[in-house]
C-alpha atoms as a PDB file:
ATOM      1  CA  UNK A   1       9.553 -17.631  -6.956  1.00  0.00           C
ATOM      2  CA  UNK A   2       8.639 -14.805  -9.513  1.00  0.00           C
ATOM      3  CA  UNK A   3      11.932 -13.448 -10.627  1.00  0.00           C
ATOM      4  CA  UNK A   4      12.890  -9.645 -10.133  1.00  0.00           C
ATOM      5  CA  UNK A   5      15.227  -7.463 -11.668  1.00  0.00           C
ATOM      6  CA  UNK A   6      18.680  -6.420  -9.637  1.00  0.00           C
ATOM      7  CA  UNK A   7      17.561  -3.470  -8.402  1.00  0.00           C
ATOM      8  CA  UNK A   8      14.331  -5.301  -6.790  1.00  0.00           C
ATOM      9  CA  UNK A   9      16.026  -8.062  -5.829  1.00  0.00           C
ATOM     10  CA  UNK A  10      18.951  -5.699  -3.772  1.00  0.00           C
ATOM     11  CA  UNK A  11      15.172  -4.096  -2.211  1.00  0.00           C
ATOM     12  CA  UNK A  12      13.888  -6.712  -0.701  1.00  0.00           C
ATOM     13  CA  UNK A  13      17.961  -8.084   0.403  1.00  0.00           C
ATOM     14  CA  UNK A  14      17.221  -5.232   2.733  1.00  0.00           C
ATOM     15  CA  UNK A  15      15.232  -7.145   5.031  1.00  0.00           C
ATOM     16  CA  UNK A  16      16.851  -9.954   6.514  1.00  0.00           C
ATOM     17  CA  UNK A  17      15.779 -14.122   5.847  1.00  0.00           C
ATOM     18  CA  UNK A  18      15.188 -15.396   8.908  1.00  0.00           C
ATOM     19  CA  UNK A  19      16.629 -18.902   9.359  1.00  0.00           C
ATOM     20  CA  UNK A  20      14.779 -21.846   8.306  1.00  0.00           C
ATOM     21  CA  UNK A  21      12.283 -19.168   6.407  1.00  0.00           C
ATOM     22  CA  UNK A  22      10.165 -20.536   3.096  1.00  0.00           C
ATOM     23  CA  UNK A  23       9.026 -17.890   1.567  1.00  0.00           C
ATOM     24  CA  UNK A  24       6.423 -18.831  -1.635  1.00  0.00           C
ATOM     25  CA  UNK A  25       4.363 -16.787  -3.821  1.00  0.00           C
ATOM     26  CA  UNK A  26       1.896 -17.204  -5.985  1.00  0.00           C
ATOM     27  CA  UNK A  27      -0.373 -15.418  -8.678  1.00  0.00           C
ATOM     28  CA  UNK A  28      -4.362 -15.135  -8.063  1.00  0.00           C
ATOM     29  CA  UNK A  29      -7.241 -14.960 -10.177  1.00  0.00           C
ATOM     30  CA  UNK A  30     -10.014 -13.217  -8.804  1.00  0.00           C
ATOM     31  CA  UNK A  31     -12.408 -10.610 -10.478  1.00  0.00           C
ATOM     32  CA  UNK A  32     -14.168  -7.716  -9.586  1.00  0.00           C
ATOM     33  CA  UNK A  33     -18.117  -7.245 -11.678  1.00  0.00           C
ATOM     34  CA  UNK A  34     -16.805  -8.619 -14.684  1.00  0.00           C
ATOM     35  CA  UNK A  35     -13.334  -7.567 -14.703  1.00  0.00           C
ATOM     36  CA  UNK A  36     -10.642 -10.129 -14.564  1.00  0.00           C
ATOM     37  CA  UNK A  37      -7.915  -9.731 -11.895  1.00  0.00           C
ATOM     38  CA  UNK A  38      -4.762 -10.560 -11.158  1.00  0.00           C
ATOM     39  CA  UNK A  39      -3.316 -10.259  -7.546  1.00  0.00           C
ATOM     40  CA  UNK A  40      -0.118 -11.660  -6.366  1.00  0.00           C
ATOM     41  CA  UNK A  41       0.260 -13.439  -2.859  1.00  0.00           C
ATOM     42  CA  UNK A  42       3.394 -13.993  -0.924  1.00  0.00           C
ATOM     43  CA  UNK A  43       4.113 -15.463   2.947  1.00  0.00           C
ATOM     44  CA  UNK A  44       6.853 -17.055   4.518  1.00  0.00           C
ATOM     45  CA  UNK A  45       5.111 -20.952   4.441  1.00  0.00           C
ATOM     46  CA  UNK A  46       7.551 -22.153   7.875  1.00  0.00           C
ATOM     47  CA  UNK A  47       5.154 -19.833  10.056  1.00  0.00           C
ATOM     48  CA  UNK A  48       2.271 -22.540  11.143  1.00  0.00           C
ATOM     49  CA  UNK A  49      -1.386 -20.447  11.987  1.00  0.00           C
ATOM     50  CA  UNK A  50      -2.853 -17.717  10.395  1.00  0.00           C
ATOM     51  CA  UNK A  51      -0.810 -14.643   9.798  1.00  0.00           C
ATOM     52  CA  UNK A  52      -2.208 -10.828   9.853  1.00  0.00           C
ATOM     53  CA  UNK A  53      -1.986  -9.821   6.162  1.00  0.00           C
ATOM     54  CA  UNK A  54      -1.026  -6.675   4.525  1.00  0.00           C
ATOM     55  CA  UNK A  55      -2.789  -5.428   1.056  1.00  0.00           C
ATOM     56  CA  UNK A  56      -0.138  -3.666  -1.299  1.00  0.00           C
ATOM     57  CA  UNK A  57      -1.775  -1.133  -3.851  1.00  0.00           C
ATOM     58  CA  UNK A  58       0.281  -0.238  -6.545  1.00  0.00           C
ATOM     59  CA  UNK A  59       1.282   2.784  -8.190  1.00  0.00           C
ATOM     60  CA  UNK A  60      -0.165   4.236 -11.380  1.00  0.00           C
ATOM     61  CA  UNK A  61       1.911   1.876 -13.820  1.00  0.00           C
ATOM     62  CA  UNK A  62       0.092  -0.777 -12.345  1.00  0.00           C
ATOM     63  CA  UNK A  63       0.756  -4.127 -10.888  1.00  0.00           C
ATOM     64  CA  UNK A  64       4.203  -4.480 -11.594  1.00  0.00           C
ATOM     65  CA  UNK A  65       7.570  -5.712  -9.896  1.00  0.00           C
ATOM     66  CA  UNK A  66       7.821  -2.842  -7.349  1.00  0.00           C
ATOM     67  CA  UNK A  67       4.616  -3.387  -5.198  1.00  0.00           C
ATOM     68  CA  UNK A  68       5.544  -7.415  -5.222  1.00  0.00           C
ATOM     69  CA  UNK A  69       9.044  -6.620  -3.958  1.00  0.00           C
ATOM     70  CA  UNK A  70       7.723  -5.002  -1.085  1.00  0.00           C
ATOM     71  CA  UNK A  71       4.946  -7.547  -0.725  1.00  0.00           C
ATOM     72  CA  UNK A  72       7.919 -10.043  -0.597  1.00  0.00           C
ATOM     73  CA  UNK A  73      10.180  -7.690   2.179  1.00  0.00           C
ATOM     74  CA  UNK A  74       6.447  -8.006   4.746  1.00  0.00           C
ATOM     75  CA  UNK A  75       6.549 -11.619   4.077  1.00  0.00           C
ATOM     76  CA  UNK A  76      10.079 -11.946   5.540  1.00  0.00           C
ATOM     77  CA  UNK A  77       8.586  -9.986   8.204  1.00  0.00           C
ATOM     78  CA  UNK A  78       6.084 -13.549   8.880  1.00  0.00           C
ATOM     79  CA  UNK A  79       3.135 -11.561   6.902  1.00  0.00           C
ATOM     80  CA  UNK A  80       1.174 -12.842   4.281  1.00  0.00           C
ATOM     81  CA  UNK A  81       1.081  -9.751   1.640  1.00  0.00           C
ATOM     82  CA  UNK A  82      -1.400 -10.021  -1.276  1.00  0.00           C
ATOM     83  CA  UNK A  83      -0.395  -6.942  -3.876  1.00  0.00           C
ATOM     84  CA  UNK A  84      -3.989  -5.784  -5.262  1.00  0.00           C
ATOM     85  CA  UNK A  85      -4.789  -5.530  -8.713  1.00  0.00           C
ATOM     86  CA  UNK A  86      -6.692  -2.295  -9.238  1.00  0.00           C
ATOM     87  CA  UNK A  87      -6.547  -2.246 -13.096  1.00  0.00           C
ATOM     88  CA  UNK A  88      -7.062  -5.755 -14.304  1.00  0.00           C
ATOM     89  CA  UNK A  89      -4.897  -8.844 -15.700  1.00  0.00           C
ATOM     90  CA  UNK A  90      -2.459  -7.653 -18.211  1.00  0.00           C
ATOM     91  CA  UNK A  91      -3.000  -3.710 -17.457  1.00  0.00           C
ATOM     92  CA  UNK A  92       0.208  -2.278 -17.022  1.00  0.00           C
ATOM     93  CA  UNK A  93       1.898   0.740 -18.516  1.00  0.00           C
ATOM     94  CA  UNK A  94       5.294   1.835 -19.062  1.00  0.00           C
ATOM     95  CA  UNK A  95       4.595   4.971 -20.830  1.00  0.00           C
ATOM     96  CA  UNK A  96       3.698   7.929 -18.024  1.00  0.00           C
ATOM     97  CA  UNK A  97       1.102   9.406 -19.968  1.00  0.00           C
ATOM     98  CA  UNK A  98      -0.955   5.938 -20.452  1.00  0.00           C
ATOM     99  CA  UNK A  99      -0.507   5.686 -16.817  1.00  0.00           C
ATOM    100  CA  UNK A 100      -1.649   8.897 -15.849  1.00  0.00           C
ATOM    101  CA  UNK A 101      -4.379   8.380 -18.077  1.00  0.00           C
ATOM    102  CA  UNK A 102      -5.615   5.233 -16.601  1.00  0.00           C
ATOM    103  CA  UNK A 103      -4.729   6.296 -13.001  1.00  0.00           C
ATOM    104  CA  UNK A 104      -7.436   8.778 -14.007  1.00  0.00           C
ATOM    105  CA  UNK A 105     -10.031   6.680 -14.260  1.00  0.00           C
ATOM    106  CA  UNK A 106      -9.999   6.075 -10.519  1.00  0.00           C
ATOM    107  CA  UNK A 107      -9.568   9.303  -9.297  1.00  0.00           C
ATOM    108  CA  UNK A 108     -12.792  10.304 -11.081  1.00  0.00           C
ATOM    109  CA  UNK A 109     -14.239   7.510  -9.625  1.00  0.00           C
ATOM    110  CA  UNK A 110     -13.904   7.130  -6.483  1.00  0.00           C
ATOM    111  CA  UNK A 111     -16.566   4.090  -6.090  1.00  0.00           C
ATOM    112  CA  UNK A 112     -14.525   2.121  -8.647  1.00  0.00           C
ATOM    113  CA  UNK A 113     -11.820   2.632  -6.745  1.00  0.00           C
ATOM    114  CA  UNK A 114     -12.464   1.412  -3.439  1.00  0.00           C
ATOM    115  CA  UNK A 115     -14.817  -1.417  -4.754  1.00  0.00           C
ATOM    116  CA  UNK A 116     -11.628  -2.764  -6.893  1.00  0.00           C
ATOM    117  CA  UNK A 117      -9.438  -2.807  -3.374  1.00  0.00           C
ATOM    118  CA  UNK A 118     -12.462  -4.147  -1.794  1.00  0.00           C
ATOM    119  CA  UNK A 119     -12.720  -7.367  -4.358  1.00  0.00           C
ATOM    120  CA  UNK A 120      -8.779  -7.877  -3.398  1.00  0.00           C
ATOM    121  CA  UNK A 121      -9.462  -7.150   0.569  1.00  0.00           C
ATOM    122  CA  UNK A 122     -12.382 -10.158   0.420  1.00  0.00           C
ATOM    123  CA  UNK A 123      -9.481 -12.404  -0.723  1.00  0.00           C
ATOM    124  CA  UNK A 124      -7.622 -12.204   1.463  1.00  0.00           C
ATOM    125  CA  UNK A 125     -10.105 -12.374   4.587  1.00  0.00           C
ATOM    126  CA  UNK A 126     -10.859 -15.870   3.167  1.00  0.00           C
ATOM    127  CA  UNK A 127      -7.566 -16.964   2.863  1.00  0.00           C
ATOM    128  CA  UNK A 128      -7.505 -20.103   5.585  1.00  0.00           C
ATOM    129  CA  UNK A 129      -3.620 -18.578   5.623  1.00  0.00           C
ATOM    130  CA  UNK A 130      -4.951 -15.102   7.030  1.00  0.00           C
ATOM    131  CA  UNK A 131      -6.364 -13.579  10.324  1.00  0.00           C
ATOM    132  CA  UNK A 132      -9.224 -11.794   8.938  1.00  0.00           C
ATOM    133  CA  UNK A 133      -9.220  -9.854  12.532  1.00  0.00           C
ATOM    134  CA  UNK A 134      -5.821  -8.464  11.545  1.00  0.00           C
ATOM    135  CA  UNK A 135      -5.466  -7.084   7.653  1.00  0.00           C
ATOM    136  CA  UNK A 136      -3.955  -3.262   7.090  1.00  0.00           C
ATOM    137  CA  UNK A 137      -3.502  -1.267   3.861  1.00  0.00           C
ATOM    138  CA  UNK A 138      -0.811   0.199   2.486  1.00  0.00           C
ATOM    139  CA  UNK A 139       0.127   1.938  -1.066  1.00  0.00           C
ATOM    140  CA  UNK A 140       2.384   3.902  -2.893  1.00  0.00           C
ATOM    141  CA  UNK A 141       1.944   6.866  -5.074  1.00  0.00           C
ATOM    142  CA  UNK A 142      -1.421   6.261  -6.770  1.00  0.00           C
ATOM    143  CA  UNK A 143      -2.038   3.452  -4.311  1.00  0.00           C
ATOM    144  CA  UNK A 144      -1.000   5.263  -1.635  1.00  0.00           C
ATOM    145  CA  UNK A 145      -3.817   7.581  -1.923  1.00  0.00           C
ATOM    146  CA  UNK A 146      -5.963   4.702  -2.882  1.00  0.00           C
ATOM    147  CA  UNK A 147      -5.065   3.158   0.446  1.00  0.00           C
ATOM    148  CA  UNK A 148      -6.160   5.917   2.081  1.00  0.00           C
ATOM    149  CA  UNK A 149      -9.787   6.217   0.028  1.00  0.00           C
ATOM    150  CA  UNK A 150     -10.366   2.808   0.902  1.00  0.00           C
ATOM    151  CA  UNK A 151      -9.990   3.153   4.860  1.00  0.00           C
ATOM    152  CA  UNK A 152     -12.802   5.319   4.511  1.00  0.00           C
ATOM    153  CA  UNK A 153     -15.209   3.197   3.340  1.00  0.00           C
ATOM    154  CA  UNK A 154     -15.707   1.909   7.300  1.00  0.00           C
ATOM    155  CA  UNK A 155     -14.055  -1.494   5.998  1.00  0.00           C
ATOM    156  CA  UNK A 156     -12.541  -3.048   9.478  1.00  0.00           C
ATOM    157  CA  UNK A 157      -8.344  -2.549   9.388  1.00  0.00           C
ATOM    158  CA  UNK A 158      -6.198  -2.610  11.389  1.00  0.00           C
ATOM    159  CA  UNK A 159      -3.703   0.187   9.968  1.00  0.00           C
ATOM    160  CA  UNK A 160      -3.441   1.941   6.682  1.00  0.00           C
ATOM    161  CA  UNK A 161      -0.312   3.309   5.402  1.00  0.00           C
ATOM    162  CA  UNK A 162       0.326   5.857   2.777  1.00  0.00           C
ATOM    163  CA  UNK A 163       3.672   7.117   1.084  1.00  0.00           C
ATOM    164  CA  UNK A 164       3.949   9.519  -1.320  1.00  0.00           C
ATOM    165  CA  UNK A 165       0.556   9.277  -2.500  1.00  0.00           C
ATOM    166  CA  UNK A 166      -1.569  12.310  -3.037  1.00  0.00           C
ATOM    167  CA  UNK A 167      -3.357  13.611  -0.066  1.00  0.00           C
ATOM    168  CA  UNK A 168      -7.069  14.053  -1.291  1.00  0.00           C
ATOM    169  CA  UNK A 169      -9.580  15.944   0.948  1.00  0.00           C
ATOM    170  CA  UNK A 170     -13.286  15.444   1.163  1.00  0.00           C
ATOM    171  CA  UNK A 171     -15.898  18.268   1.353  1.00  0.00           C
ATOM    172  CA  UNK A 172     -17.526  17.949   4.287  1.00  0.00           C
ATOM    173  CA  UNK A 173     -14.743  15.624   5.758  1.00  0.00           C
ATOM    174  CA  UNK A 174     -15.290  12.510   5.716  1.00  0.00           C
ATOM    175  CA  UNK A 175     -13.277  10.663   8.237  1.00  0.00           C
ATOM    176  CA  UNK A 176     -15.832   9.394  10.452  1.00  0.00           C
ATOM    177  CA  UNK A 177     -16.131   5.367   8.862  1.00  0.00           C
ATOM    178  CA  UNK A 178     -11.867   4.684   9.748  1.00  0.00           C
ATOM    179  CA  UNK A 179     -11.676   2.125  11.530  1.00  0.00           C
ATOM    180  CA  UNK A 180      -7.524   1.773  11.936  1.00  0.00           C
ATOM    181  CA  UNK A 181      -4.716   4.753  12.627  1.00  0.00           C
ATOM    182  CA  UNK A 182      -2.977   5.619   9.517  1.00  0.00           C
ATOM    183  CA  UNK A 183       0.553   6.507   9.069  1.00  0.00           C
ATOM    184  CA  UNK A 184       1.106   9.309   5.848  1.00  0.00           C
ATOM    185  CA  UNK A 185       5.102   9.270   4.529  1.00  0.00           C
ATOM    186  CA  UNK A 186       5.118  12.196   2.407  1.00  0.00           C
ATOM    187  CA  UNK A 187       7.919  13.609   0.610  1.00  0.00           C
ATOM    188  CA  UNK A 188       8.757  17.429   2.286  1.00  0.00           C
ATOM    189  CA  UNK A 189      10.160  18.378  -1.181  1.00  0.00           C
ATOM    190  CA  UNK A 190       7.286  16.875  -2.972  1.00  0.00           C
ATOM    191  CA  UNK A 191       5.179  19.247  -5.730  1.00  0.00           C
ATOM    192  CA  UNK A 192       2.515  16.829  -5.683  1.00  0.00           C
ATOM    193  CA  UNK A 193       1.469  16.967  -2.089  1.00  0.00           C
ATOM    194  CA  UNK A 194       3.085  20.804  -1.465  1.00  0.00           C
ATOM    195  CA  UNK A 195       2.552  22.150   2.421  1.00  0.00           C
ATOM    196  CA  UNK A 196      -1.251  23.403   1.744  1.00  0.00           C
ATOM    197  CA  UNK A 197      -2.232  19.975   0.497  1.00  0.00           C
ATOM    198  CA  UNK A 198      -0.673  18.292   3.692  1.00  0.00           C
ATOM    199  CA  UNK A 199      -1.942  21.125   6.321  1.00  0.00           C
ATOM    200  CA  UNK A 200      -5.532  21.025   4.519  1.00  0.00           C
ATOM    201  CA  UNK A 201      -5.673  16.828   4.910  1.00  0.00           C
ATOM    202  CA  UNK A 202      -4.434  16.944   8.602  1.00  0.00           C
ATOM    203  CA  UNK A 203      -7.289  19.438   9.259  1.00  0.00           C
ATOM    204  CA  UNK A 204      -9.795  17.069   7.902  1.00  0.00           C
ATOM    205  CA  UNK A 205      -8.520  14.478  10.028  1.00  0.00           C
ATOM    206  CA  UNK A 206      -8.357  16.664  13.031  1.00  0.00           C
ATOM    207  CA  UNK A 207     -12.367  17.272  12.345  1.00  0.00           C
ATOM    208  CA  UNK A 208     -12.426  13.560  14.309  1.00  0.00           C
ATOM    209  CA  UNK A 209     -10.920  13.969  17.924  1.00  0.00           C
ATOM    210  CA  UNK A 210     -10.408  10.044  18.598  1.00  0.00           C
ATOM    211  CA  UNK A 211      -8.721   9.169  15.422  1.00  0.00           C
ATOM    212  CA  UNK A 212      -5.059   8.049  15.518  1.00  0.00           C
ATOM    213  CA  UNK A 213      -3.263   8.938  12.771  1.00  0.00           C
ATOM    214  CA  UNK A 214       0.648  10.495  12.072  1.00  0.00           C
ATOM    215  CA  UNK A 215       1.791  12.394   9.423  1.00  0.00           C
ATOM    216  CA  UNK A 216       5.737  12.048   8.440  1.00  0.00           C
ATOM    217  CA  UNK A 217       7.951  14.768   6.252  1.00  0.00           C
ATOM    218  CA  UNK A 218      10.954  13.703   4.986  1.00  0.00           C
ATOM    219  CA  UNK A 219      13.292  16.284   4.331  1.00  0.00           C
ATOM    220  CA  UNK A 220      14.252  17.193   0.513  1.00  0.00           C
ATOM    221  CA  UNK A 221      12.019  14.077  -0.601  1.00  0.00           C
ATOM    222  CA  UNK A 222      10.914  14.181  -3.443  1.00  0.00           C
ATOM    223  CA  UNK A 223       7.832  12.173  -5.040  1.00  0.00           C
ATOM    224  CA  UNK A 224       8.356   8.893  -6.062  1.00  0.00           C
ATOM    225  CA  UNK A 225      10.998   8.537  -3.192  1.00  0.00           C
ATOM    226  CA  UNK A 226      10.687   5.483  -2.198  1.00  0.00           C
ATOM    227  CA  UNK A 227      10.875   3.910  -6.065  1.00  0.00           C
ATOM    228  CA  UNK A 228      14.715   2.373  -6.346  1.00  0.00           C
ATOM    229  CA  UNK A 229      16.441   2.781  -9.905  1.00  0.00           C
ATOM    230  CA  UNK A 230      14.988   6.370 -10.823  1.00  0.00           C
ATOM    231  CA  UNK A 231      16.249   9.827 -10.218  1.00  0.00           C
ATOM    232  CA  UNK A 232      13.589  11.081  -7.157  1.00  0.00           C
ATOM    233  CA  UNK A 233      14.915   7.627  -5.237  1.00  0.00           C
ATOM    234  CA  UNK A 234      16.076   9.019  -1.599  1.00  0.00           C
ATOM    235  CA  UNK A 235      17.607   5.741   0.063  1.00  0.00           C
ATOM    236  CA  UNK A 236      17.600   7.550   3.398  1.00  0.00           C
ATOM    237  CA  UNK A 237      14.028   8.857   3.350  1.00  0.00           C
ATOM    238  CA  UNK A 238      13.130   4.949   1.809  1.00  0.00           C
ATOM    239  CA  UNK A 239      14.811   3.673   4.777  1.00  0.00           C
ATOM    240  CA  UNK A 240      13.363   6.027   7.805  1.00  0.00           C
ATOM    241  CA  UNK A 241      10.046   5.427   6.451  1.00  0.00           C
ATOM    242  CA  UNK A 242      10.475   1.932   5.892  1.00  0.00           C
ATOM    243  CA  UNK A 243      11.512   1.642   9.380  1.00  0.00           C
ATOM    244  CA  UNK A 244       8.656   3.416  10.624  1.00  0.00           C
ATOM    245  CA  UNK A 245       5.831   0.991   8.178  1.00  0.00           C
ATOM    246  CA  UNK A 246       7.469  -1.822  10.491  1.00  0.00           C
ATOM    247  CA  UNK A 247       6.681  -0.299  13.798  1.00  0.00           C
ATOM    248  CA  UNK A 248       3.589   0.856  12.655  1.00  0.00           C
ATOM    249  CA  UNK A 249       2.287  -2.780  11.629  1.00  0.00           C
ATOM    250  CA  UNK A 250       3.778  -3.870  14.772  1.00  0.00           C
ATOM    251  CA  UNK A 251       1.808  -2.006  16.856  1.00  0.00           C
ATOM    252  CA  UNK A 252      -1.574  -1.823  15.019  1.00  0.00           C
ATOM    253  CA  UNK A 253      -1.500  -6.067  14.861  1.00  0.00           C
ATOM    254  CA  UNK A 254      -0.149  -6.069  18.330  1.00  0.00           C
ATOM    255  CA  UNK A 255      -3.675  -3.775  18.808  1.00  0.00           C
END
């Protein structure tokens, strides 16, 4: 297994092993018009069939140990998680500026963007390990609003789950192409997504009458709150909305 630092490790502890669980990872190679990738895959091996799979986007430091700790806390869960590589092998930042910077590049373009999710989504829909009937989104920060770009290209999920990621509105509305209900954890204390951003999204949902799709606040959350080992973490807004990811998957597979 890919080693993780304390405070990643302690993350993931929160999810229980279940007995007789074998839990194996693994790095993948894929590419996307040129670009080499590198995703990382992770499912509990004891759990015979095909398993509904979750894609993890990463935030804008790139494919680094926090989305493949949470990857690893769906695979105790008897998922098979696949953390998406939006930036390419060897991309990742430390320094907040370079990763603004390169987050950029996506925002700007928004085709680039979904296509990159969409090289990691066609994957995992071959994976002989997956149910290509059952595959949901989720992200956080950056990838969180990446997650929520990509449901609208029409692609067929089952779910797609945002937190904390920037809540980006489309002019007319597009909503029309989701195929999934989405579940948005947003920080209430958060100057990134303030309470015009989140009351201007849910009206472009609402512009779609059948669409299921829940936004939650989390009281004096901040952005970020969900990251462990910096000073926005909230452990009990992490928790609730934690708690509510697992429900939602439930449900939307059980769909």
């Amino acid at each position: 297994m890919t080693e993780l630092s304390t405070v990643h490790r302690n993350l993931v502890d929160t999810v229980p092993l279940a007995v007789g669980a074998r839990i194996e990872d693994e790095t993948v190679t894929y590419e996307h018009d040129g670009q080499p990738l590198e995703g990382y895959a992770v499912h509990d091996a004891a759990i015979a069939g095909r398993k509904p799979a979750v894609l993890v986007i990463h935030d804008w430091s790139g494919l680094r140990e926090y989305p493949k700790a949470r990857a690893r806390m769906l695979a105790r869960l008897g998922y098979f998680a696949f953390a998406v590589d939006i930036y390419g092998a060897g991309r990742r930042f430390d320094d907040d500026g370079d990763a603004a910077a390169e987050a950029g590049r996506y925002y700007q373009d928004l085709t680039l963007l979904r296509a990159r999710i969409r090289a990691g989504y066609d994957v995992v829909a071959k994976d002989p390990r997956v149910d290509p009937g059952r595959i949901a989104v989720i992200g956080y920060c950056f990838g969180g609003s990446a997650a929520l770009e990509f449901a609208r290209t029409g692609t067929p999920l089952a779910g797609t789950a945002s937190f904390h990621g920037a809540l980006i509105t489309h002019e007319p509305p597009d909503v029309a192409a989701i195929t999934g209900p989405l579940l948005i954890a947003t920080g209430a204390a958060d100057p990134v997504v303030p309470d015009e951003a989140v009351l201007a999204f849910q009206n472009e949902l609402r512009t779609r009458e059948d669409l299921d799709w829940r936004i939650s606040l989390y009281s004096g959350a901040p952005h970020a709150f969900t990251l462990p080992g910096i000073p926005l973490y909230r452990e009990k807004a992490d928790r609730r909305s934690w708690r509510e990811l697992v429900d939602f998957l439930a449900e939307v597979f059980a769909g």
